[in-house]
Protein backbone atom coordinates (compact mmCIF):
# COMPACT_ATOMS: atom_id res chain seq x y z
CA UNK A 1 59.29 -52.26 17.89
CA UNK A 2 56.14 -50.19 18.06
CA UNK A 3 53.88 -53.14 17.27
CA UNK A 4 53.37 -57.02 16.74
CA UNK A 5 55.41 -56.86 13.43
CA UNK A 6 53.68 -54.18 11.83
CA UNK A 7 56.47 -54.17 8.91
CA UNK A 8 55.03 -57.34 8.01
CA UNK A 9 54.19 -57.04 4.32
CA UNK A 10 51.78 -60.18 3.23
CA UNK A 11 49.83 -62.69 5.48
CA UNK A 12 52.12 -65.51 5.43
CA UNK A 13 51.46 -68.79 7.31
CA UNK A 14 52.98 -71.32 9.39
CA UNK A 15 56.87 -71.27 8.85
CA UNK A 16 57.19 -69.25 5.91
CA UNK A 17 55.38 -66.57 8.43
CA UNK A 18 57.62 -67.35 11.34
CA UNK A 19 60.60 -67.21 8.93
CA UNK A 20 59.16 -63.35 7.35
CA UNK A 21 58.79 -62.39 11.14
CA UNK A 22 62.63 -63.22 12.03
CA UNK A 23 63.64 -61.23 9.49
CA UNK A 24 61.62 -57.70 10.15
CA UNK A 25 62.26 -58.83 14.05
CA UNK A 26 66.02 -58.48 13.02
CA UNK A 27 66.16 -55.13 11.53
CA UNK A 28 65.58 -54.06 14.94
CA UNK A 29 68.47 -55.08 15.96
CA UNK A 30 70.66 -53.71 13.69
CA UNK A 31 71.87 -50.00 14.56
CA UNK A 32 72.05 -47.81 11.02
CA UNK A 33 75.79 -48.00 10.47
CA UNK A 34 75.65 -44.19 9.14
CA UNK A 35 75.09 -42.92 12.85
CA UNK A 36 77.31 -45.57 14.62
CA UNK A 37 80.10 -44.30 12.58
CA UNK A 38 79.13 -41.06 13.82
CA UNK A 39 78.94 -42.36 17.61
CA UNK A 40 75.12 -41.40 18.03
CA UNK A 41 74.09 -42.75 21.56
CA UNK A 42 71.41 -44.88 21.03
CA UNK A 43 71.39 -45.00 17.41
CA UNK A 44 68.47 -45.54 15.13
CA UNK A 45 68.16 -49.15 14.19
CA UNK A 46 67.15 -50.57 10.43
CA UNK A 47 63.71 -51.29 11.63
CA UNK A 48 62.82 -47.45 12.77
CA UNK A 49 64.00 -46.19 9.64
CA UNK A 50 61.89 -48.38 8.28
CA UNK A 51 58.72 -47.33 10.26
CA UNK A 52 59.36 -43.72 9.61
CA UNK A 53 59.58 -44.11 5.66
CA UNK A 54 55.77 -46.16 6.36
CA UNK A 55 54.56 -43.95 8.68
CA UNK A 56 55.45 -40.91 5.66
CA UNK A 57 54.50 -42.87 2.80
CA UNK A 58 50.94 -43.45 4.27
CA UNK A 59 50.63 -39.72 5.18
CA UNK A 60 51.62 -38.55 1.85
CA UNK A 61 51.03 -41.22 -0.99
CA UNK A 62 48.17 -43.56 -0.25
CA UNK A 63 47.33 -43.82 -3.75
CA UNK A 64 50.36 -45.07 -5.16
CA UNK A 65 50.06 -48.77 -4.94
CA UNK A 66 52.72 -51.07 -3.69
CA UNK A 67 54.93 -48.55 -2.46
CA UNK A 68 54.47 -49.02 1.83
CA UNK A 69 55.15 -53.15 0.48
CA UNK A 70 57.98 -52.02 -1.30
CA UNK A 71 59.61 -49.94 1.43
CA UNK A 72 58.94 -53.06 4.34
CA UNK A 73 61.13 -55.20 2.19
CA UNK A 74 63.60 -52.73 1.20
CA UNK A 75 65.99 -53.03 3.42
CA UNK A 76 65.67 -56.53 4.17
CA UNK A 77 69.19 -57.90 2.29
CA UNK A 78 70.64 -55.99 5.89
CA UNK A 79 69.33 -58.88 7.80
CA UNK A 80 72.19 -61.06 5.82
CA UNK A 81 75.04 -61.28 8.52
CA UNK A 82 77.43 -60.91 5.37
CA UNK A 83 75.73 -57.56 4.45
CA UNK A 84 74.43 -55.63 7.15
CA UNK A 85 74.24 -51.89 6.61
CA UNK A 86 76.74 -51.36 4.43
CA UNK A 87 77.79 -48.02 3.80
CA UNK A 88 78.94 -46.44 0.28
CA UNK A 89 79.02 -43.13 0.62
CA UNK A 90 81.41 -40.47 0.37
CA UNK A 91 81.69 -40.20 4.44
CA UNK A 92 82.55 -43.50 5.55
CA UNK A 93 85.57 -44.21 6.34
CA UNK A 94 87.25 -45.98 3.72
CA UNK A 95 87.80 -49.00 5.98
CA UNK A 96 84.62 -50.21 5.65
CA UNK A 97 83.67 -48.38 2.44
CA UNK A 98 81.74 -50.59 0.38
CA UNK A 99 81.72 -50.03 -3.52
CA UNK A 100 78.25 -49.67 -4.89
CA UNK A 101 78.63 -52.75 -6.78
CA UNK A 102 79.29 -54.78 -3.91
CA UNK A 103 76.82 -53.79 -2.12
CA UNK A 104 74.24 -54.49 -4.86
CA UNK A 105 75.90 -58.29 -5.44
CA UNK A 106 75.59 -59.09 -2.26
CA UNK A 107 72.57 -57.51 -0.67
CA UNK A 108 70.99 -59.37 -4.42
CA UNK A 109 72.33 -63.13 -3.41
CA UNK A 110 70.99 -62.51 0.21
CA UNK A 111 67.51 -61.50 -1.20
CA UNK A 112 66.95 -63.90 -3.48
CA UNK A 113 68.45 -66.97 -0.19
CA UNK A 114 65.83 -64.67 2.00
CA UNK A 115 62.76 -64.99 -0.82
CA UNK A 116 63.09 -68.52 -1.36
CA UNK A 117 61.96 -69.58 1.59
CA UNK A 118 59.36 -67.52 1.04
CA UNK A 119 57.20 -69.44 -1.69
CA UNK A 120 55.70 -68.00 -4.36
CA UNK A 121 54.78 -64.30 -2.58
CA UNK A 122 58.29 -64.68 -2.17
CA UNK A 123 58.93 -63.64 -6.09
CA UNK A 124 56.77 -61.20 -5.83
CA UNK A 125 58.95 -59.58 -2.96
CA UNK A 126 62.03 -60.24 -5.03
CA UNK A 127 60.52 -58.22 -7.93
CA UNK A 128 59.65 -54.99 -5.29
CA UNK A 129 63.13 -55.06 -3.91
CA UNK A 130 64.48 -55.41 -7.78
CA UNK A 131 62.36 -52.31 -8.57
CA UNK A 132 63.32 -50.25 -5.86
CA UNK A 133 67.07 -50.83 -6.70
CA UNK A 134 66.71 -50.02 -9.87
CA UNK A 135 64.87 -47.02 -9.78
CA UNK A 136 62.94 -46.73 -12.88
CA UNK A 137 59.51 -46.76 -11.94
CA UNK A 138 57.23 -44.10 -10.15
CA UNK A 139 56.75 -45.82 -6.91
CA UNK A 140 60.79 -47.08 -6.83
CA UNK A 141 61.32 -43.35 -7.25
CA UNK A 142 59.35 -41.58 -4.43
CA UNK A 143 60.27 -44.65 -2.17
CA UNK A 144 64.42 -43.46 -2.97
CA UNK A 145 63.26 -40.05 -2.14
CA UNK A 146 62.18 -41.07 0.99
CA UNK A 147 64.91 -42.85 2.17
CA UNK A 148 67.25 -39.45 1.05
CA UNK A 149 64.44 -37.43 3.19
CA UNK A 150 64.15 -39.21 6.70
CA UNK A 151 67.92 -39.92 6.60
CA UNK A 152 67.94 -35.85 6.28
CA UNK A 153 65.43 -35.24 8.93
CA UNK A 154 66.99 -38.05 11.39
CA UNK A 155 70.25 -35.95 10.96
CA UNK A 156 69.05 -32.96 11.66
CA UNK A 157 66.48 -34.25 14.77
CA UNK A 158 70.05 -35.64 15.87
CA UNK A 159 72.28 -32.19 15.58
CA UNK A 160 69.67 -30.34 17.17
CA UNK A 161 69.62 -32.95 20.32
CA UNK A 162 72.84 -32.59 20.81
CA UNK A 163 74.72 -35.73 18.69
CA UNK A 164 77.80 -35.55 16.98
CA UNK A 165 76.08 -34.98 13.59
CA UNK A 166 76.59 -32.55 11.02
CA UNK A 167 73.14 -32.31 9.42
CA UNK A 168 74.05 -30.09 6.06
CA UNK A 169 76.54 -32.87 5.41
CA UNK A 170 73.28 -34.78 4.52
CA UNK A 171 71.33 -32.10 3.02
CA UNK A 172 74.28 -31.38 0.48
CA UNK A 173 74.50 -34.97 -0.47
CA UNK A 174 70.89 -35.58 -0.55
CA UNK A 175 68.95 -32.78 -1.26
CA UNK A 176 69.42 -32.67 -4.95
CA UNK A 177 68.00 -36.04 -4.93
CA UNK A 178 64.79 -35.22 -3.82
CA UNK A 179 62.39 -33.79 -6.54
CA UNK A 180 58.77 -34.48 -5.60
CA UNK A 181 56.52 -31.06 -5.09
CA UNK A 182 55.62 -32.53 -1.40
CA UNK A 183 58.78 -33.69 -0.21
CA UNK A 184 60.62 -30.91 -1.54
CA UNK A 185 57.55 -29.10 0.89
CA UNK A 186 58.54 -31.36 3.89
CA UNK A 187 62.45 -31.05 3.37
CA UNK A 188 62.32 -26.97 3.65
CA UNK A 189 60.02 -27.31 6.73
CA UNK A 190 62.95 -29.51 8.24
CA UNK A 191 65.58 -27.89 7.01
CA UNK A 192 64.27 -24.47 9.04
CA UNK A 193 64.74 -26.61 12.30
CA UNK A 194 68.25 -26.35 12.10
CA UNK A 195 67.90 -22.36 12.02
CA UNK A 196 65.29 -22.31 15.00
């Protein structure tokens, strides 16, 4: 973790604060299934992937309000020892290929257990995670377009180093995805790392 619970998205107190800290405390523990499937040594855990969508959103949208909150909780549902990081995509194996459905259901009931213990800022988190899901809104938008982009740039910082990762895999199922002028800036810079 590369602080004292930086993730942490509102000033909680006492046990509701404890309780918000065991959960962002977790996501570091949990490896992103995507590159275990893929046997990456040392894979990138839920809580780094979460850092590096903060870290990008605060270089590149600081005016868009909500939207570092919004990516903190977004993953949170993975905390859920029922959910974890589910995979739905096309490359999983079908094994443990999760229908998109599914995964919504149940990452839903474990964020709305997680938020109730939460008090009243927990609705408020509820209602960020609901937007992000569903996509509608500018912020929800730009934060799924982030997610697409570092999962592109973690594949390709993990080809070039050697993993056993196939980094246009991503770009092909991503790429089209990503629409914003200055991601669409940072994605062609990355994407010319896998050329030099």
């Amino acid at each position: 973790m590369k602080n004292s619970y930086s993730q942490a998205p509102f000033k909680f107190k006492k046990k509701r604060r404890s309780y918000a800290l065991s959960i962002i405390k977790k996501q570091y523990e949990i490896p992103r299934t995507g590159w275990v499937d893929r046997q990456v040594e040392k894979p990138e855990t839920v809580g780094e992937h979460t850092d590096d969508l903060i870290d990008m959103a605060k270089k590149n949208y600081p005016y868009i309000n909500g939207l570092v909150a919004m990516l903190k909780v977004h993953d949170w549902p993975e905390t859920d020892d029922e959910v974890g990081d589910a995979r739905t995509d096309k490359f999983c194996p079908p094994e443990h290929r999760w229908s998109k459905e599914k995964k919504y259901e149940k990452e839903f009931f474990a964020m709305t257990q997680i938020c109730e213990q939460l008090g009243p800022r927990g609705k408020y988190i509820l209602r960020l995670w609901l937007e992000f899901e569903e996509n509608k809104t500018q912020r929800a938008q730009i934060a799924k377009q982030l997610d697409r982009l570092q999962r592109i740039k973690k594949a390709i910082s993990y080809q070039r180093n050697g993993q056993p990762v196939i980094a246009q895999d991503f770009i092909d199922n991503d790429e089209k995805y990503i629409n914003d002028p200055k991601l669409i800036k940072i994605l062609e810079k990355a994407k010319l790392r896998l050329t030099h």
